[in-house]
PDB file of N, CA and C in Angstrom:
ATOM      1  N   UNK A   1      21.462  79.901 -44.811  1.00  0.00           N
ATOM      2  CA  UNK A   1      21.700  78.597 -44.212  1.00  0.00           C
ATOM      3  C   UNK A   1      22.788  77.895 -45.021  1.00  0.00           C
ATOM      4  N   UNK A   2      23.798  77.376 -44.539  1.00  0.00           N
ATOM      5  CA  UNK A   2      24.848  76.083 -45.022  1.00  0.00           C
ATOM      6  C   UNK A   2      24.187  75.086 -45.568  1.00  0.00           C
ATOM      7  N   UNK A   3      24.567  74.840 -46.107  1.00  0.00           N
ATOM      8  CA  UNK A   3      24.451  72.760 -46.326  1.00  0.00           C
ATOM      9  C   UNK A   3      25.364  72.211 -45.733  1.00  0.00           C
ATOM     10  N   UNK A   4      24.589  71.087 -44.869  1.00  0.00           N
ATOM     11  CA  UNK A   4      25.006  69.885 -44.110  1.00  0.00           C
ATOM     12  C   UNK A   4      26.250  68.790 -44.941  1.00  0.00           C
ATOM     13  N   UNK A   5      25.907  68.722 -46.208  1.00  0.00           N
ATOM     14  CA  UNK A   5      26.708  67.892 -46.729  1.00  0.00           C
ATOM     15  C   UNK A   5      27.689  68.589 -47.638  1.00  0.00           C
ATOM     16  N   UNK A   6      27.547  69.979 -48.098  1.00  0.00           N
ATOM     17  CA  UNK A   6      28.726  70.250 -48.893  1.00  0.00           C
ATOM     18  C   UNK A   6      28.875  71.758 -48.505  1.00  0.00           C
ATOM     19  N   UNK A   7      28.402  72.208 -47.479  1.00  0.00           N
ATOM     20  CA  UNK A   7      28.824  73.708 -46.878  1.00  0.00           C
ATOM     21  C   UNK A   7      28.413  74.815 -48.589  1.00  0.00           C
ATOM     22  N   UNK A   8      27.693  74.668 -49.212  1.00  0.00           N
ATOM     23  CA  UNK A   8      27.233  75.366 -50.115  1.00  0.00           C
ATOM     24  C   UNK A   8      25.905  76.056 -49.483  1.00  0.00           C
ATOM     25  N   UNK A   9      25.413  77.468 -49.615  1.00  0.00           N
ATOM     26  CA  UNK A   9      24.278  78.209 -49.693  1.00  0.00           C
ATOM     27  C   UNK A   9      22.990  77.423 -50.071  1.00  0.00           C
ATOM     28  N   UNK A  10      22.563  77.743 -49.472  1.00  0.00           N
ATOM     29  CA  UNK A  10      20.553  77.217 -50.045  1.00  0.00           C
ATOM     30  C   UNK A  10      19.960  78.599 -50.040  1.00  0.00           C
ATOM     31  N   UNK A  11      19.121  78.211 -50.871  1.00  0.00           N
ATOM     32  CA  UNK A  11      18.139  79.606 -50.847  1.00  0.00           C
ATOM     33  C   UNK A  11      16.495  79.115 -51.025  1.00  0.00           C
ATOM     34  N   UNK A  12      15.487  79.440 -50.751  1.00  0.00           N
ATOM     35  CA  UNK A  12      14.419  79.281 -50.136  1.00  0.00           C
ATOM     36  C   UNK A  12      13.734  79.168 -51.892  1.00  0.00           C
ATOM     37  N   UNK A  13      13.041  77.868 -52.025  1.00  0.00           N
ATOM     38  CA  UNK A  13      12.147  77.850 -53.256  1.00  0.00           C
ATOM     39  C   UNK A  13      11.191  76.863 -53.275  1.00  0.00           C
ATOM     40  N   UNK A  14      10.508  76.318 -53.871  1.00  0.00           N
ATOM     41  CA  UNK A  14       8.997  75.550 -54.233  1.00  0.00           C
ATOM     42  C   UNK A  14       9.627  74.610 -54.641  1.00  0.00           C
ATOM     43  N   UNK A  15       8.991  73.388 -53.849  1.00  0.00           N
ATOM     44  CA  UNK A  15       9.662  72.329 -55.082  1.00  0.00           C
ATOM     45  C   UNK A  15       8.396  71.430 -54.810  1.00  0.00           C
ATOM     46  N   UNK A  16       8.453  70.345 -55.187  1.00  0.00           N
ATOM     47  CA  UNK A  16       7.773  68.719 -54.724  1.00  0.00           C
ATOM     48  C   UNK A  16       8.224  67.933 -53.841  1.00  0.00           C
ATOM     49  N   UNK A  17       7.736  67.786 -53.400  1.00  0.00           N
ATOM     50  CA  UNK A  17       8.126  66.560 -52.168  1.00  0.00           C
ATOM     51  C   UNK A  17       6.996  64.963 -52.061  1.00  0.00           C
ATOM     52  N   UNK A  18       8.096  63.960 -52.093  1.00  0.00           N
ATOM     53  CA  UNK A  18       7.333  63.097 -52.217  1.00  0.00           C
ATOM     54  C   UNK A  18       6.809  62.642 -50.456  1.00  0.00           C
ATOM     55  N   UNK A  19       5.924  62.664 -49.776  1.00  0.00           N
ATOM     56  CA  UNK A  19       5.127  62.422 -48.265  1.00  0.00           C
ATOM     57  C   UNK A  19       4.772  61.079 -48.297  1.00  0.00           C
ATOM     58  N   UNK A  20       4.935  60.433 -46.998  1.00  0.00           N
ATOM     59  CA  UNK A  20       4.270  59.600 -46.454  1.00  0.00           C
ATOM     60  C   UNK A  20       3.347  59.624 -45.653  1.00  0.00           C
ATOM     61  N   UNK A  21       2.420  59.326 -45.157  1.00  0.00           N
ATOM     62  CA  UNK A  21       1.688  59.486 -44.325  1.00  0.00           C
ATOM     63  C   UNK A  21       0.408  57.958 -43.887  1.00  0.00           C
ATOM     64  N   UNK A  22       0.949  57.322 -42.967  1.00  0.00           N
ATOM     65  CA  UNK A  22      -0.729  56.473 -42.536  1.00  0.00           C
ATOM     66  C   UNK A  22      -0.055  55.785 -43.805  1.00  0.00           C
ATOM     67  N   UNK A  23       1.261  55.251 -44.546  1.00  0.00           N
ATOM     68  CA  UNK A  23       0.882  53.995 -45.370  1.00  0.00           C
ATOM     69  C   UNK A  23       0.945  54.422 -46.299  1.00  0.00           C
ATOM     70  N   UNK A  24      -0.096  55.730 -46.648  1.00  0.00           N
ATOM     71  CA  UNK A  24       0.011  56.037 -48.094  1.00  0.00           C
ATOM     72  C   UNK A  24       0.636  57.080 -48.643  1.00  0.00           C
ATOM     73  N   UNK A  25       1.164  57.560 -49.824  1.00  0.00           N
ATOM     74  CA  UNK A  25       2.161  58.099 -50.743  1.00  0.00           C
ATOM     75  C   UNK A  25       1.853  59.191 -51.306  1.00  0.00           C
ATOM     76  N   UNK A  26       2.072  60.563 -50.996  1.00  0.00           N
ATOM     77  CA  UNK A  26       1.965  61.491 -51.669  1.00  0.00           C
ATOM     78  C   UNK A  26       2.940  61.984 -52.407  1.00  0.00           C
ATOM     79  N   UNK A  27       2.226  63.393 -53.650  1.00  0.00           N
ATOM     80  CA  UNK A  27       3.354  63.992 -54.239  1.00  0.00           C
ATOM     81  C   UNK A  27       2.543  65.472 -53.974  1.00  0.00           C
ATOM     82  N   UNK A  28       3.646  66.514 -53.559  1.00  0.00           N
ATOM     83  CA  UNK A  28       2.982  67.160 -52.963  1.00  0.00           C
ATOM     84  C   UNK A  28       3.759  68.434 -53.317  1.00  0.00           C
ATOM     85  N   UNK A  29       3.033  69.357 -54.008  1.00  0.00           N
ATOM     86  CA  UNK A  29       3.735  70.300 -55.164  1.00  0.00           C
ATOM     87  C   UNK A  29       3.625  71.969 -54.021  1.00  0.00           C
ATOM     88  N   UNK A  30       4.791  72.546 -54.679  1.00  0.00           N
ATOM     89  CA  UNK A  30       4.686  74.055 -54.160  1.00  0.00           C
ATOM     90  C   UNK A  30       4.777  74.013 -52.622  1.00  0.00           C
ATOM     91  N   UNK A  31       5.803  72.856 -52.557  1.00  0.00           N
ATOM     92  CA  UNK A  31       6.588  73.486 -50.668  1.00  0.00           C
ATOM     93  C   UNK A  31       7.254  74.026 -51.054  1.00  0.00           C
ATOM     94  N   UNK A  32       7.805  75.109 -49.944  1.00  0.00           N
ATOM     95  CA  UNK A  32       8.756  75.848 -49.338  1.00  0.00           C
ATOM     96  C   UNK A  32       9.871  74.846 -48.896  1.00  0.00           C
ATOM     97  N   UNK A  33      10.931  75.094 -49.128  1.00  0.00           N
ATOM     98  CA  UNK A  33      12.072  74.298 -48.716  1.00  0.00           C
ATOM     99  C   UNK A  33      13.296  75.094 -49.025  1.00  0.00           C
ATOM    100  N   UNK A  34      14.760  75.206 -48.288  1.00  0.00           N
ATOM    101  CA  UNK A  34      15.483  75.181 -48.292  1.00  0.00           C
ATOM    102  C   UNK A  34      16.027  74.343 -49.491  1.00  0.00           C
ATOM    103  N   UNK A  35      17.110  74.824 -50.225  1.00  0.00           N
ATOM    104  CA  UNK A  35      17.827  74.379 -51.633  1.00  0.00           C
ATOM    105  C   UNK A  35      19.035  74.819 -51.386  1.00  0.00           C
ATOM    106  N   UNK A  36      20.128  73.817 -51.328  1.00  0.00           N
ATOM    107  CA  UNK A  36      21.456  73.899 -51.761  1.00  0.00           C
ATOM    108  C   UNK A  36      21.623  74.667 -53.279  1.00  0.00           C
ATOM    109  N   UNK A  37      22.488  75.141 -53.192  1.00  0.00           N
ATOM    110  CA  UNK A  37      22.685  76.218 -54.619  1.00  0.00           C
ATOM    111  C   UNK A  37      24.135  74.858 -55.280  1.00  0.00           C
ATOM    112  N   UNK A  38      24.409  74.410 -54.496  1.00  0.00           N
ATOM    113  CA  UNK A  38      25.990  73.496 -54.919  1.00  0.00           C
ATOM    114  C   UNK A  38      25.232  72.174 -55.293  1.00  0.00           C
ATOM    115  N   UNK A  39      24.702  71.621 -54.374  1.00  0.00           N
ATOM    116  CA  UNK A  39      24.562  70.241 -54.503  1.00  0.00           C
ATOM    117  C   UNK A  39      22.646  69.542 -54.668  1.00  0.00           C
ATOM    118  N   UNK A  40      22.238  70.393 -54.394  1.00  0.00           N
ATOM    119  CA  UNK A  40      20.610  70.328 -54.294  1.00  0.00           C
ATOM    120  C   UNK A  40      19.991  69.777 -53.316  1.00  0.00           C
ATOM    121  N   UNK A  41      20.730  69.520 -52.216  1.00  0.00           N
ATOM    122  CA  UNK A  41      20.381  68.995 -50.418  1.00  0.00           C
ATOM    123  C   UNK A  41      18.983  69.983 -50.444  1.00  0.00           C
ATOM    124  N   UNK A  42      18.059  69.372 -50.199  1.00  0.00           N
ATOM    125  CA  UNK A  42      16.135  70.297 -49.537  1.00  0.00           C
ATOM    126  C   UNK A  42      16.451  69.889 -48.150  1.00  0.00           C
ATOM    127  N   UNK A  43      15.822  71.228 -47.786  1.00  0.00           N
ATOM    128  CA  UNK A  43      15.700  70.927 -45.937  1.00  0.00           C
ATOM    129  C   UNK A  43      14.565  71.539 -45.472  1.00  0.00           C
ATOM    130  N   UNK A  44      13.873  71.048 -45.139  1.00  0.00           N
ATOM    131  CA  UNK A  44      12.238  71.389 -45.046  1.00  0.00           C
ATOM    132  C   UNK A  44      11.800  71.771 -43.414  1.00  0.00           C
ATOM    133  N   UNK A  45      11.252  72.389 -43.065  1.00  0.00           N
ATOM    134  CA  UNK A  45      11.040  73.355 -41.363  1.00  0.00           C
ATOM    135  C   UNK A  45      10.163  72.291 -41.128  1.00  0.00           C
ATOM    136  N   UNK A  46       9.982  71.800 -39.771  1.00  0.00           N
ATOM    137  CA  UNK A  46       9.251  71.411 -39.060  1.00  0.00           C
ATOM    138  C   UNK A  46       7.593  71.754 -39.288  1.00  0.00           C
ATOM    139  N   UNK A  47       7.824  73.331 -39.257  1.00  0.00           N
ATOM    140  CA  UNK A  47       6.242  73.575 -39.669  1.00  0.00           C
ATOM    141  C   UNK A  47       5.973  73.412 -40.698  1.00  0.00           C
ATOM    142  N   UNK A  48       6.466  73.232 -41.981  1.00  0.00           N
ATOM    143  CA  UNK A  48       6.124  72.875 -42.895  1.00  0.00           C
ATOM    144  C   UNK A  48       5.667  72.045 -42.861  1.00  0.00           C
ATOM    145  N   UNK A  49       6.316  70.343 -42.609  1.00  0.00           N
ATOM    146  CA  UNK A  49       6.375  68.795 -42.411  1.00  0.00           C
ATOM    147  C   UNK A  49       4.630  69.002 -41.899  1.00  0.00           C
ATOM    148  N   UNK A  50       4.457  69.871 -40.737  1.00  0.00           N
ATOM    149  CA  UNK A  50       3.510  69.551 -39.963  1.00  0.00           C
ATOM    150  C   UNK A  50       2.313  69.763 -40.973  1.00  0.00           C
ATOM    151  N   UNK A  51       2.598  71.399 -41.400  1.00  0.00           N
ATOM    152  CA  UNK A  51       1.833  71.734 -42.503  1.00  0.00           C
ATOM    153  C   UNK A  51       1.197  70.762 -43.200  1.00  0.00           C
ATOM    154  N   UNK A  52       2.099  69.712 -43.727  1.00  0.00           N
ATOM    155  CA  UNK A  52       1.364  68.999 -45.052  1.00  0.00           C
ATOM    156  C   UNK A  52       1.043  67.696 -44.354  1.00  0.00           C
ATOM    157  N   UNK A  53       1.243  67.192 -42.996  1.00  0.00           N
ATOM    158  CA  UNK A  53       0.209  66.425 -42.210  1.00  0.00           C
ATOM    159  C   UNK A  53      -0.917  66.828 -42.304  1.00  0.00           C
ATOM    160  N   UNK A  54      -1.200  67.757 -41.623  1.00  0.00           N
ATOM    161  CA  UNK A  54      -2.640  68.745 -41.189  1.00  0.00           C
ATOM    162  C   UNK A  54      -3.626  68.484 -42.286  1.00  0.00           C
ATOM    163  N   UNK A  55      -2.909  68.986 -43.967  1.00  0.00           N
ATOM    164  CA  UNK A  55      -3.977  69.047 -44.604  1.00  0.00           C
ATOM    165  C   UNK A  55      -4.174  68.138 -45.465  1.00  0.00           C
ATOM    166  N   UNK A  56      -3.162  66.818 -45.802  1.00  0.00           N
ATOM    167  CA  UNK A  56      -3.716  65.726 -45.796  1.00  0.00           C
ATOM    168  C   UNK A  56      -4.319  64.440 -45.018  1.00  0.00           C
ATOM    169  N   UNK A  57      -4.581  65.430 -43.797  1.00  0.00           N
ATOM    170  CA  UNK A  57      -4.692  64.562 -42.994  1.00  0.00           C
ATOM    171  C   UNK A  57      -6.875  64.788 -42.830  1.00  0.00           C
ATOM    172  N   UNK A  58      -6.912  66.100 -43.297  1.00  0.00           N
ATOM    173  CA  UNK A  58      -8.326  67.106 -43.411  1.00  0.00           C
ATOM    174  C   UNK A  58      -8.706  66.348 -44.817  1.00  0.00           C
ATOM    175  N   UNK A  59      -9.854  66.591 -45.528  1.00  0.00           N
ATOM    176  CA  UNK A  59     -10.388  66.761 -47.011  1.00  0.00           C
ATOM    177  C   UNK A  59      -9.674  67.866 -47.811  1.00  0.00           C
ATOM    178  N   UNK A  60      -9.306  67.165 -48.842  1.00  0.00           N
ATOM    179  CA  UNK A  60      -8.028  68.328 -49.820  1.00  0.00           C
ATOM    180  C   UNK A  60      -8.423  67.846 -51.158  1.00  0.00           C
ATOM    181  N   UNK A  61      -8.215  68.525 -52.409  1.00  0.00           N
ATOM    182  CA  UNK A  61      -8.245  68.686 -53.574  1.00  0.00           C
ATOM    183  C   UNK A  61      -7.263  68.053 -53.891  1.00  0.00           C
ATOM    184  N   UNK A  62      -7.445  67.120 -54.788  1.00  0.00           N
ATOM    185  CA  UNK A  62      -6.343  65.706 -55.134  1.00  0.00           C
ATOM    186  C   UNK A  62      -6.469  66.001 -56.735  1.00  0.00           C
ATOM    187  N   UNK A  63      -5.264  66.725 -56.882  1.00  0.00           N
ATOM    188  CA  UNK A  63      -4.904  66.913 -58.704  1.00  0.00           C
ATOM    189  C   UNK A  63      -5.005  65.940 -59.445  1.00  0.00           C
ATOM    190  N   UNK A  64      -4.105  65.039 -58.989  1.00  0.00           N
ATOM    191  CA  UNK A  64      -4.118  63.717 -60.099  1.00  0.00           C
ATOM    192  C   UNK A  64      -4.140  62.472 -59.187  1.00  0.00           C
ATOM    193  N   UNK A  65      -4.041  61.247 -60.246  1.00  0.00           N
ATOM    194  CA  UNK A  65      -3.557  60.073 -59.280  1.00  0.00           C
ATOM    195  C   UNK A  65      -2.814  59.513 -60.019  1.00  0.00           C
ATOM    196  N   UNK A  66      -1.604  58.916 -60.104  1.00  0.00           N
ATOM    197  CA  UNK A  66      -1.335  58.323 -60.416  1.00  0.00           C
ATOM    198  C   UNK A  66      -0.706  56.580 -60.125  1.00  0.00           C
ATOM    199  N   UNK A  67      -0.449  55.695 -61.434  1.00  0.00           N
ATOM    200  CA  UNK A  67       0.206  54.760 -60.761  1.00  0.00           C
ATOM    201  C   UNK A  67       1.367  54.503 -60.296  1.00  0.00           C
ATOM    202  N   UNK A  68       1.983  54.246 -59.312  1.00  0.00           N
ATOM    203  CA  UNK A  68       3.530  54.030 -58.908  1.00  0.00           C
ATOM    204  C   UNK A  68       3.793  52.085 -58.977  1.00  0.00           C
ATOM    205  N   UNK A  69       4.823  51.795 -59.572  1.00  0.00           N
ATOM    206  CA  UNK A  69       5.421  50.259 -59.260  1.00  0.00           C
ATOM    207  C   UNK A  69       6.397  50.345 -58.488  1.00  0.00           C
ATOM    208  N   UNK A  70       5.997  49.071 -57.378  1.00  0.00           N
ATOM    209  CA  UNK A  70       7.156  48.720 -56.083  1.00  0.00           C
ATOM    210  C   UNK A  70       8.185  48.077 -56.559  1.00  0.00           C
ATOM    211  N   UNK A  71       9.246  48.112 -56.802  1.00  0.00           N
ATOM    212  CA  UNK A  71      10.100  46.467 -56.929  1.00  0.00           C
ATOM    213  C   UNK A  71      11.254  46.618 -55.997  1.00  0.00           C
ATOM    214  N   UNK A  72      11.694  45.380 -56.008  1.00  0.00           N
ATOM    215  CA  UNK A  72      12.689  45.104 -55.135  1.00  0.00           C
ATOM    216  C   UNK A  72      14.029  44.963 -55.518  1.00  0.00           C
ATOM    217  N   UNK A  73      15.042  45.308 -55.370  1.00  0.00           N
ATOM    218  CA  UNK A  73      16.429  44.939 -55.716  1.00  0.00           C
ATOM    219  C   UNK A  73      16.865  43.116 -55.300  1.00  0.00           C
ATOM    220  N   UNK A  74      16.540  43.359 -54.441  1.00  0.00           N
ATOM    221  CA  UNK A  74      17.103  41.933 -53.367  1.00  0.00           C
ATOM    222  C   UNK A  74      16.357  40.697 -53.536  1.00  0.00           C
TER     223      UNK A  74
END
């Protein structure tokens, strides 16, 4: 696959992805994603996306929690 923004190669690896879902905020370790080899553009499959609806959307094993702070620029 190309990259969209700098025509560099991706190649298929695990990363984190931070999810939204319903409001609340996940971090969500060991997707599959597409990786720019040039620039580091992730491009994630549809079934994946759906993937990590499904099973936070079910009862799942929650590693950690942590705290996040909101702030605003503006």
């Amino acid at each position: 696959m190309s990259c969209e923004f700098c025509g560099g190669e991706t190649a298929t690896k695990k990363v984190k992805r931070q999810h939204w879902l319903q409001g609340k905020l996940y971090i969500v370790e060991d997707v599959e994603a597409e990786v720019c080899k040039e620039c580091g553009e992730r491009y994630f499959h549809a079934t994946t996306l759906d993937a990590i609806d499904h099973y936070l959307s079910s009862e799942h094993v929650v590693k950690a929690n942590l705290n996040v702070e909101v702030v605003s620029l503006g």
